[in-house]
Every structure is written in structure tokens, then in C-alpha cells.
C-alpha atoms as a PDB file:
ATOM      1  CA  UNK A   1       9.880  -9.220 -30.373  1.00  0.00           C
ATOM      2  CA  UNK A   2       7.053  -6.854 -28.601  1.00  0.00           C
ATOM      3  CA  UNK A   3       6.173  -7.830 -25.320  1.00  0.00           C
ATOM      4  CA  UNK A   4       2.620  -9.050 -25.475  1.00  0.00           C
ATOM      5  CA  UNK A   5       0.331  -7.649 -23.036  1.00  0.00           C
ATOM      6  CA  UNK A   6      -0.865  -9.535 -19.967  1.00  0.00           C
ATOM      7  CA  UNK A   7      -4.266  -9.172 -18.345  1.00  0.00           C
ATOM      8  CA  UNK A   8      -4.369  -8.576 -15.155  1.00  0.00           C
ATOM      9  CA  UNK A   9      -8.412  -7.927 -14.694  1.00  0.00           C
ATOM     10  CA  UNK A  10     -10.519 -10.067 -12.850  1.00  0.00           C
ATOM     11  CA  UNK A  11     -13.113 -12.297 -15.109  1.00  0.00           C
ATOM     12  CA  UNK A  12     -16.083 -11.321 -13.410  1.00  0.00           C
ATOM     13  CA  UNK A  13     -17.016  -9.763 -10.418  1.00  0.00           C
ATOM     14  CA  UNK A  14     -18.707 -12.105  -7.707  1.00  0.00           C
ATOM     15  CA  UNK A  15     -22.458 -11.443  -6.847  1.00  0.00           C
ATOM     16  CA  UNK A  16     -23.461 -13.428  -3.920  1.00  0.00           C
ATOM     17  CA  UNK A  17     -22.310 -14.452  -0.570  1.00  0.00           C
ATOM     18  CA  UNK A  18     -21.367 -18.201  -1.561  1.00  0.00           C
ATOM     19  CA  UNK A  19     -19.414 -16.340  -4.804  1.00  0.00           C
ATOM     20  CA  UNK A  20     -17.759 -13.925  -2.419  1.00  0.00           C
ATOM     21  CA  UNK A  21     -16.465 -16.076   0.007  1.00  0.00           C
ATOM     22  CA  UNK A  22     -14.942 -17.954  -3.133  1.00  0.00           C
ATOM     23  CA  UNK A  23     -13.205 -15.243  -3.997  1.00  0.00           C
ATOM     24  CA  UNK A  24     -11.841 -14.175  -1.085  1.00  0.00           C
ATOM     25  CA  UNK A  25     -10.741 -17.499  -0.309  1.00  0.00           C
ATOM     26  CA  UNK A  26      -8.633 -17.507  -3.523  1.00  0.00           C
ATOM     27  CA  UNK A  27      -6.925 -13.704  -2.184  1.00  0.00           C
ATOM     28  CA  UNK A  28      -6.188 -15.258   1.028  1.00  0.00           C
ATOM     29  CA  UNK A  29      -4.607 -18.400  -0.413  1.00  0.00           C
ATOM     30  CA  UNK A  30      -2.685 -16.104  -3.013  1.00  0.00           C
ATOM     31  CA  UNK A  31      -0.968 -13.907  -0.169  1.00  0.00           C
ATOM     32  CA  UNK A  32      -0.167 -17.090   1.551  1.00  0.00           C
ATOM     33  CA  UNK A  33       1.423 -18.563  -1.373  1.00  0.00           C
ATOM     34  CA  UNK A  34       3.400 -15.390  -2.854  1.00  0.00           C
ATOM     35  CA  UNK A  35       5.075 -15.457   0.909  1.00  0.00           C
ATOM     36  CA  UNK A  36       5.939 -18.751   0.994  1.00  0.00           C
ATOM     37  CA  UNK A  37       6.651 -19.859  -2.364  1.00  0.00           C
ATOM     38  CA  UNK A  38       7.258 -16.268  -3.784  1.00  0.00           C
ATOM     39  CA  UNK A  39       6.531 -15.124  -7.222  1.00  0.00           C
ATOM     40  CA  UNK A  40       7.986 -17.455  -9.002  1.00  0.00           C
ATOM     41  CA  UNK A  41       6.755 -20.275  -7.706  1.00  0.00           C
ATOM     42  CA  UNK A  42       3.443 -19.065  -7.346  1.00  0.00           C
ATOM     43  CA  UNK A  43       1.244 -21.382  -9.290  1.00  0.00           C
ATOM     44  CA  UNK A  44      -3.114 -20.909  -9.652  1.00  0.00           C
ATOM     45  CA  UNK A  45      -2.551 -24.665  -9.155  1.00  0.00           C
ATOM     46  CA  UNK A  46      -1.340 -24.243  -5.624  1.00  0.00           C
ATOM     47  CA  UNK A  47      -3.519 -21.461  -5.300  1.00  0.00           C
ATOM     48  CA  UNK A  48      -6.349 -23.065  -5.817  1.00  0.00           C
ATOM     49  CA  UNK A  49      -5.312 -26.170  -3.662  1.00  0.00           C
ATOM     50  CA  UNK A  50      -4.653 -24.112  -0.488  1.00  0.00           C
ATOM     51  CA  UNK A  51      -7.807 -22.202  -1.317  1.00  0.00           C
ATOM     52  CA  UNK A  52     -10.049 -25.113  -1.374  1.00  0.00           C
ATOM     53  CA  UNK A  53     -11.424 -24.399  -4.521  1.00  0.00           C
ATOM     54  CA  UNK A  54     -11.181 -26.265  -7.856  1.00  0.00           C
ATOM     55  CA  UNK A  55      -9.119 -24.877 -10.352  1.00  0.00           C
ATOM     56  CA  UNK A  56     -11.863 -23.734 -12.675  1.00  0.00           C
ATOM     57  CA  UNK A  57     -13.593 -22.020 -10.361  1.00  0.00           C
ATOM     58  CA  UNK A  58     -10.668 -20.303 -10.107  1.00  0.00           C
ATOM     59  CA  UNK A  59     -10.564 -19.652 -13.790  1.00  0.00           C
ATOM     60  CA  UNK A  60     -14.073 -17.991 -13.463  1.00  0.00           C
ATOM     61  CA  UNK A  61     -12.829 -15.162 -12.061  1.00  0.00           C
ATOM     62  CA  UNK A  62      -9.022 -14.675 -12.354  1.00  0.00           C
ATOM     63  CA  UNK A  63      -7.729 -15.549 -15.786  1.00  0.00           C
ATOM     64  CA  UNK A  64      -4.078 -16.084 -14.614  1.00  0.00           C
ATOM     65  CA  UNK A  65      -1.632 -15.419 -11.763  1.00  0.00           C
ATOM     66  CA  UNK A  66      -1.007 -12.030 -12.546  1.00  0.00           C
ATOM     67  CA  UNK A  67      -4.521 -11.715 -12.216  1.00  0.00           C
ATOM     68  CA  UNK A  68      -4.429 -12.909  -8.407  1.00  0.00           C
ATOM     69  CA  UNK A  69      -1.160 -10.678  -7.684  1.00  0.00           C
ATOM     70  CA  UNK A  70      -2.809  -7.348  -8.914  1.00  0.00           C
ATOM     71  CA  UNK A  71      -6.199  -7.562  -7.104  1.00  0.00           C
ATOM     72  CA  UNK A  72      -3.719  -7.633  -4.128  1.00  0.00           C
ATOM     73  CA  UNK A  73      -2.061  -5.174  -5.483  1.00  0.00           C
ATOM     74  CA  UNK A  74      -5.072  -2.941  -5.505  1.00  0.00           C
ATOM     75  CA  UNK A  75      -6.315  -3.874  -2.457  1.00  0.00           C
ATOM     76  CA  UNK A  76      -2.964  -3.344  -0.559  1.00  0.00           C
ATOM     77  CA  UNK A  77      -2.835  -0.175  -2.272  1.00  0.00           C
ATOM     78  CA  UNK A  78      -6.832   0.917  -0.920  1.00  0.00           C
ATOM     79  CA  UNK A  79      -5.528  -0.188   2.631  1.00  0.00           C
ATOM     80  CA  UNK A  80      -2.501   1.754   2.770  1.00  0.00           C
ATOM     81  CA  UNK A  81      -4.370   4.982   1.198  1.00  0.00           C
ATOM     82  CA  UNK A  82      -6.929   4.758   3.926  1.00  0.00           C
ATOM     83  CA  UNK A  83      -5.159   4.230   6.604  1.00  0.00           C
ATOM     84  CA  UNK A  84      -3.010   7.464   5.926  1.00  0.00           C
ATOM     85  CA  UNK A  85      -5.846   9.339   4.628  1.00  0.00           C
ATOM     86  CA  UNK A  86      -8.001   8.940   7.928  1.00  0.00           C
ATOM     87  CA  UNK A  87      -5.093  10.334   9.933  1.00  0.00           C
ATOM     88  CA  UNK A  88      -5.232  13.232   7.904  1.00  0.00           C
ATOM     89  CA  UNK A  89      -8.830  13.678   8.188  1.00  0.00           C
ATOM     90  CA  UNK A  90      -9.399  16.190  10.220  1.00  0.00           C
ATOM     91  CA  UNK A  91      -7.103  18.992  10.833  1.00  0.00           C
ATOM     92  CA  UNK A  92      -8.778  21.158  12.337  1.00  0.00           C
ATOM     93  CA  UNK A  93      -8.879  18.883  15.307  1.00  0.00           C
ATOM     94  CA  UNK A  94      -5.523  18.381  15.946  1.00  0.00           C
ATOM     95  CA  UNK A  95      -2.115  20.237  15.956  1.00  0.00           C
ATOM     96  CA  UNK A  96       0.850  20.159  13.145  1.00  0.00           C
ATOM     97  CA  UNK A  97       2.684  18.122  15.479  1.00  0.00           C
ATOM     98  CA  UNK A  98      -0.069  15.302  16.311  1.00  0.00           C
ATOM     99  CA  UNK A  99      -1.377  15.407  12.990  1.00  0.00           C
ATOM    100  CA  UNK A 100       1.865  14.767  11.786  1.00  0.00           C
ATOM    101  CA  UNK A 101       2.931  11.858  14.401  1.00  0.00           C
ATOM    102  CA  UNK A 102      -0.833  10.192  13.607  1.00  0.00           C
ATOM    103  CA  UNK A 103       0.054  10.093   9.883  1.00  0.00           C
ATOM    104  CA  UNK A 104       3.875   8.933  10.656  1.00  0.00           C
ATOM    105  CA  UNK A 105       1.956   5.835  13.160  1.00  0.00           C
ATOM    106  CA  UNK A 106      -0.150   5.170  10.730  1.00  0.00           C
ATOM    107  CA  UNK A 107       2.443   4.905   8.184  1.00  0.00           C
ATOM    108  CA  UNK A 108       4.487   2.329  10.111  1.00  0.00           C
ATOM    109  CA  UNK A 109       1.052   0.435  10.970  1.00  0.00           C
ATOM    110  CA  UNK A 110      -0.283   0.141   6.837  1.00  0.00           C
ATOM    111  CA  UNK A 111       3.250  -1.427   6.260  1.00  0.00           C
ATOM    112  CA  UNK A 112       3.236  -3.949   8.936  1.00  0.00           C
ATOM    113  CA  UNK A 113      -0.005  -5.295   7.800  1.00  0.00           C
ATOM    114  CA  UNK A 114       1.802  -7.827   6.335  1.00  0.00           C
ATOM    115  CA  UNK A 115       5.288  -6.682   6.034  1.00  0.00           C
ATOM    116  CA  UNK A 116       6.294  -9.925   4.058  1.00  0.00           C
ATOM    117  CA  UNK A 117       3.757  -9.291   1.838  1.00  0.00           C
ATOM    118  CA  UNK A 118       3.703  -5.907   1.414  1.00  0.00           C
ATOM    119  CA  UNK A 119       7.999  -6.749   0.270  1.00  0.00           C
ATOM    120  CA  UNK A 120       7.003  -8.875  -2.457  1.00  0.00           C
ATOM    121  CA  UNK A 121       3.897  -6.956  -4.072  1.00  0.00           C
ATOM    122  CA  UNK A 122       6.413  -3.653  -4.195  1.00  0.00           C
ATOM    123  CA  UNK A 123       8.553  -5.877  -6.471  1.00  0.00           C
ATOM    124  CA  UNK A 124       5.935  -6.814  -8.324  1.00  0.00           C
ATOM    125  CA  UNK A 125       4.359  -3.709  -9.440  1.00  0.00           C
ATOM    126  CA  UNK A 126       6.801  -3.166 -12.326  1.00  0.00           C
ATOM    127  CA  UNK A 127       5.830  -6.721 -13.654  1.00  0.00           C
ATOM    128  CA  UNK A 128       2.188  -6.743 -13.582  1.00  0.00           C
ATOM    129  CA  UNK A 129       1.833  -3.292 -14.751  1.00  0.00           C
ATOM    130  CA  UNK A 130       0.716  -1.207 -12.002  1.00  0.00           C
ATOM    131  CA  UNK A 131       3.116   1.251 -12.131  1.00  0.00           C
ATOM    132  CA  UNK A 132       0.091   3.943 -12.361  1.00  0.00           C
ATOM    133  CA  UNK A 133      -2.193   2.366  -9.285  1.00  0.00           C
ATOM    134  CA  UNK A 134       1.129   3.268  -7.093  1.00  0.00           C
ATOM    135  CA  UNK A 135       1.665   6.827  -8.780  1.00  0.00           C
ATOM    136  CA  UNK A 136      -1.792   7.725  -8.032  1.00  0.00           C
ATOM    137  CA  UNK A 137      -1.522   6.620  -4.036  1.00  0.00           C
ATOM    138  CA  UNK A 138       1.271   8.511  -4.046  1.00  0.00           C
ATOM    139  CA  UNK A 139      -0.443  11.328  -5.355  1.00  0.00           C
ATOM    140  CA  UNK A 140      -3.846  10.833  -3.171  1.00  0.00           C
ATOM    141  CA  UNK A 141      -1.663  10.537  -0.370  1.00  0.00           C
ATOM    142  CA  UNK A 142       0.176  13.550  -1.421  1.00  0.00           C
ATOM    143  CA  UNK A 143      -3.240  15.785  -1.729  1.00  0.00           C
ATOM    144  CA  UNK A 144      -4.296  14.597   1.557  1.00  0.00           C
ATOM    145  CA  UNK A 145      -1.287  15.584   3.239  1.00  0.00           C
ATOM    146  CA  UNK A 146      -1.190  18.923   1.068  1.00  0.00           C
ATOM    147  CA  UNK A 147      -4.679  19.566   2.396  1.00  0.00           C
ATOM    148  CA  UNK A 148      -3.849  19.090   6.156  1.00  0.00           C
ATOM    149  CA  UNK A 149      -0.499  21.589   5.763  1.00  0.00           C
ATOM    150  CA  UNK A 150      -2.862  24.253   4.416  1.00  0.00           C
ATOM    151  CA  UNK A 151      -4.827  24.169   7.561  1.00  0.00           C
ATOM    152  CA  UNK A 152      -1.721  24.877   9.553  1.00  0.00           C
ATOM    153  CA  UNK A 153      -0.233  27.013   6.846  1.00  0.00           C
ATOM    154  CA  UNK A 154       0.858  29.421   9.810  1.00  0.00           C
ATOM    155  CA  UNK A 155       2.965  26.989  11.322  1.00  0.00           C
ATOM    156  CA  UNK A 156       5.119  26.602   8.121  1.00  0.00           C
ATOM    157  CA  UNK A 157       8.742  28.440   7.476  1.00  0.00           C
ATOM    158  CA  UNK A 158       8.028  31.349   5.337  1.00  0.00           C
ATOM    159  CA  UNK A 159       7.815  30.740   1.224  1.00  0.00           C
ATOM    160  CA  UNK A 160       7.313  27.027   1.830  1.00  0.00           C
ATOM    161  CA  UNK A 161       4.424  25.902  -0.579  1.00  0.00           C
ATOM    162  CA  UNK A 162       2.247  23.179   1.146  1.00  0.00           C
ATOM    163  CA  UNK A 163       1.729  21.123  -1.998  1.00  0.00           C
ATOM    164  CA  UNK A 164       5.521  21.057  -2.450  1.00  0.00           C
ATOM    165  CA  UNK A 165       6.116  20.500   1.462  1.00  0.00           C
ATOM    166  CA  UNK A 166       3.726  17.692   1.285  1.00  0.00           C
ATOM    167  CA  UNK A 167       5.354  16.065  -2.086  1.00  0.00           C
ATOM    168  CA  UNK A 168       8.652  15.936  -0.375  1.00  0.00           C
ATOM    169  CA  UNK A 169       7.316  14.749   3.408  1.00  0.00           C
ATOM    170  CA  UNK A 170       5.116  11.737   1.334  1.00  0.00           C
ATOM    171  CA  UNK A 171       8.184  10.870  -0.798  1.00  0.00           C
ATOM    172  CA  UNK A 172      10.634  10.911   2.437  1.00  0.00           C
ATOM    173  CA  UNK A 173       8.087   8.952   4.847  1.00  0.00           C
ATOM    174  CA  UNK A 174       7.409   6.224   2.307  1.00  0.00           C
ATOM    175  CA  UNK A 175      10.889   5.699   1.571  1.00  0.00           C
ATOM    176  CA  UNK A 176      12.017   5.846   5.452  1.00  0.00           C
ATOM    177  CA  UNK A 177       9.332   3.055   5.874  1.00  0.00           C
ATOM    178  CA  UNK A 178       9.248   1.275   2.708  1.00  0.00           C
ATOM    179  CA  UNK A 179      13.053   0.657   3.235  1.00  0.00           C
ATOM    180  CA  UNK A 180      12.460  -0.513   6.763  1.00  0.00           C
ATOM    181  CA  UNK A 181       9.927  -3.242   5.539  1.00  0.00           C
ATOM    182  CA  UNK A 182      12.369  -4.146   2.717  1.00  0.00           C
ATOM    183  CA  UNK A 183      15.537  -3.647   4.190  1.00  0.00           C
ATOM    184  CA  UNK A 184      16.188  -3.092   7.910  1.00  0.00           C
ATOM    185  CA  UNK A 185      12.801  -4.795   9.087  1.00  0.00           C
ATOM    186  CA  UNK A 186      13.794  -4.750  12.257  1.00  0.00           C
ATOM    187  CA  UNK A 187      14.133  -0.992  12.211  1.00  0.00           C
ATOM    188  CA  UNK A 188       9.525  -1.705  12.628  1.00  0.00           C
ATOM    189  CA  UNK A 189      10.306  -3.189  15.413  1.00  0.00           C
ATOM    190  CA  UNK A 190      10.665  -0.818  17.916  1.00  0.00           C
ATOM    191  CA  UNK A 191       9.714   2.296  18.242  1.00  0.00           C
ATOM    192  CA  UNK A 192      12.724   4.759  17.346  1.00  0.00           C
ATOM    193  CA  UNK A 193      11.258   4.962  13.616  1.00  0.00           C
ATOM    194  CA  UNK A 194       8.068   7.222  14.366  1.00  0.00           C
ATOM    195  CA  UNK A 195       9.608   9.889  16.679  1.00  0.00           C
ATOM    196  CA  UNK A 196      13.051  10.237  14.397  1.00  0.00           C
ATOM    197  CA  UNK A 197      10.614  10.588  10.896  1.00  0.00           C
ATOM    198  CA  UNK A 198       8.256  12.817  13.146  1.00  0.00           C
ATOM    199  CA  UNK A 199      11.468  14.942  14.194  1.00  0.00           C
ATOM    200  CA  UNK A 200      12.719  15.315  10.324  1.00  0.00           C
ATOM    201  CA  UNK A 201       9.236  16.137   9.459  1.00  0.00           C
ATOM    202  CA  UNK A 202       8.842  19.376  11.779  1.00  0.00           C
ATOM    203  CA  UNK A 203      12.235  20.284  11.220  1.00  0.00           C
ATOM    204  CA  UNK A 204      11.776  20.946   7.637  1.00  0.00           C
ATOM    205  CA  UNK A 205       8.379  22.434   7.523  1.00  0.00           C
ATOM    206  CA  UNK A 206       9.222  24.734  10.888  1.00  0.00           C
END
């Protein structure tokens, strides 16, 4: 049989400050649910319960659990893109080297946000369909980084082409980092992380 789409868009969009706080009472109590309970047993029922809120309220403006995961999802996704892209930011302020260790730091600080979150909504992505939100962080992510090693295009080995450079340093930082959170969390814990990515990082471009 054809799978049969889910939807994953919010009902409505809240207006005021008493609506608001509703809502992001329901996105707090959905984090704190997916990392105890996990996906699984995720349930708008306990949702709503830890948020406070009856479960038709909750039904106003999230028509199911997948719902609830992909607005955290998306927001995840908006903190981890700004956190890296305001490292980049500036260029022109900064050398190779500490432009490159800020964006490494900041990294390793958008994935301990909530490193037990951040595990579970990376296995989720397949399932709720937002396979294309995390391509285009990567890519956004990729353009700001692209834009930075342009600025210090002198400091590059010759024939290296910045947009490829930066494909290939966003694609190896992620996964360094993504696999510490997932795998070796630990690894977050200290410091050896930044300085060893940082090191691989020059290397390659210098």
C-alpha cells in the first residue's frame, strides 16, 4: 500500500501573548517528553498533561505528534544555523585561524544545547519528513562558510575552490560533532574536540 502522507504543519499560528505562552508551553513539554519517554512513547496526551494545557487546546494548533516533533525540528534547525552563521559574520574582522576556531566553538556549543535532544530529533528527521529543512542548513551553513573562505582566499593552498573547501569542512565538522553528541558524548566534554577539528581544518585548506 502507499504510505499516506502525514502533516506535520502547525494548525494555526498563535496571535497574542496568552496564545503564545500556550504554545510554547506545549514545545517545552514536547522536548521534555521526547527525552524521557522518547519517540515512541511520546503521546499529545502526555504532552499536554506536562504542559498544563488541555488536550484540545492542544489540538488548536498541532494536529498530531509529528506536528510537535517538527516545529522542534525547525526550531533546532534556526538555532543551530544561527549560531554558526554569526561566527562567520564578519571576516574581515578576524583571521582564518580565529574565524575558523569561533565557527568550530560554536559548533560544539549549538549541539550541546540539548545534546539529548538534539540525538533524538536527528533520528527523527527521516520520519517526519524533513529531510529538506536539514539539506538546506547544510547548505546555508555551507554558503556562509564559503563566503568567509573567500575573504581569506589568500590563505588557501593553491587551486582549492572555497565553495568546495567549505562543502567538505561543513560536512567533516558536523559529522566530527554530530557523532560526538550521538556517539562518544563524552568526547563534548572536554575540550580536546575544538583544537583537534580546528587543526584538521587548517591543515587542509593551508
Amino acid at each position: 500500500m502507499p504510505s499516506v502522507a502525514v502533516a506535520t504543519a502547525p494548525r494555526k499560528r498563535p496571535r497574542q501573548e496568552r496564545s503564545r505562552a500556550t504554545v510554547e508551553a506545549i514545545i517545552t513539554a514536547t522536548a521534555h517528553i521526547l527525552v524521557e519517554h522518547g519517540y515512541d512513547g511520546m503521546t499529545t496526551g502526555r504532552v499536554a498533561r506536562r504542559a498544563g494545557v488541555s488536550i484540545g487546546s492542544l489540538y488548536q494548533y498541532f494536529p498530531n505528534r509529528e506536528a510537535l516533533v517538527a516545529t522542534l525540528v525547525e526550531r533546532h534547525a534556526g538555532e543551530v544555523t544561527a549560531i554558526l552563521g554569526a561566527a562567520l559574520a564578519h571576516p574581515e574582522a578576524v583571521s582564518l585561524e580565529d574565524g575558523l576556531r569561533a565557527y568550530v566553538e560554536a559548533g560544539v556549543r549549538a549541539h550541546r544545547l540539548d545534546p539529548s535532544l538534539h540525538k533524538i530529533l536527528s533520528e527523527q528527521v527521516p520520519r517526519i519528513g524533513k529531510i529538506a529543512l536539514a539539506m538546506d542548513t547544510h547548505r546555508r551553513i555551507a554558503r556562509a562558510l564559503e563566503a568567509f573562505l573567500l575573504f581569506h582566499k589568500d590563505r588557501l593552498r593553491p587551486g582549492l575552490d572555497p565553495a568546495f573547501a567549505a562543502f567538505i569542512l561543513e560536512t567533516a565538522t558536523e559529522a566530527i560533532v554530530h557523532r560526538g553528541v550521538i556517539e562518544c558524548p563524552d568526547m563534548l566534554a572536554g575540550d580536546a574536540i575544538e583544537p583537534e577539528t580546528l587543526g584538521l581544518m587548517i591543515r587542509y585548506l593551508c
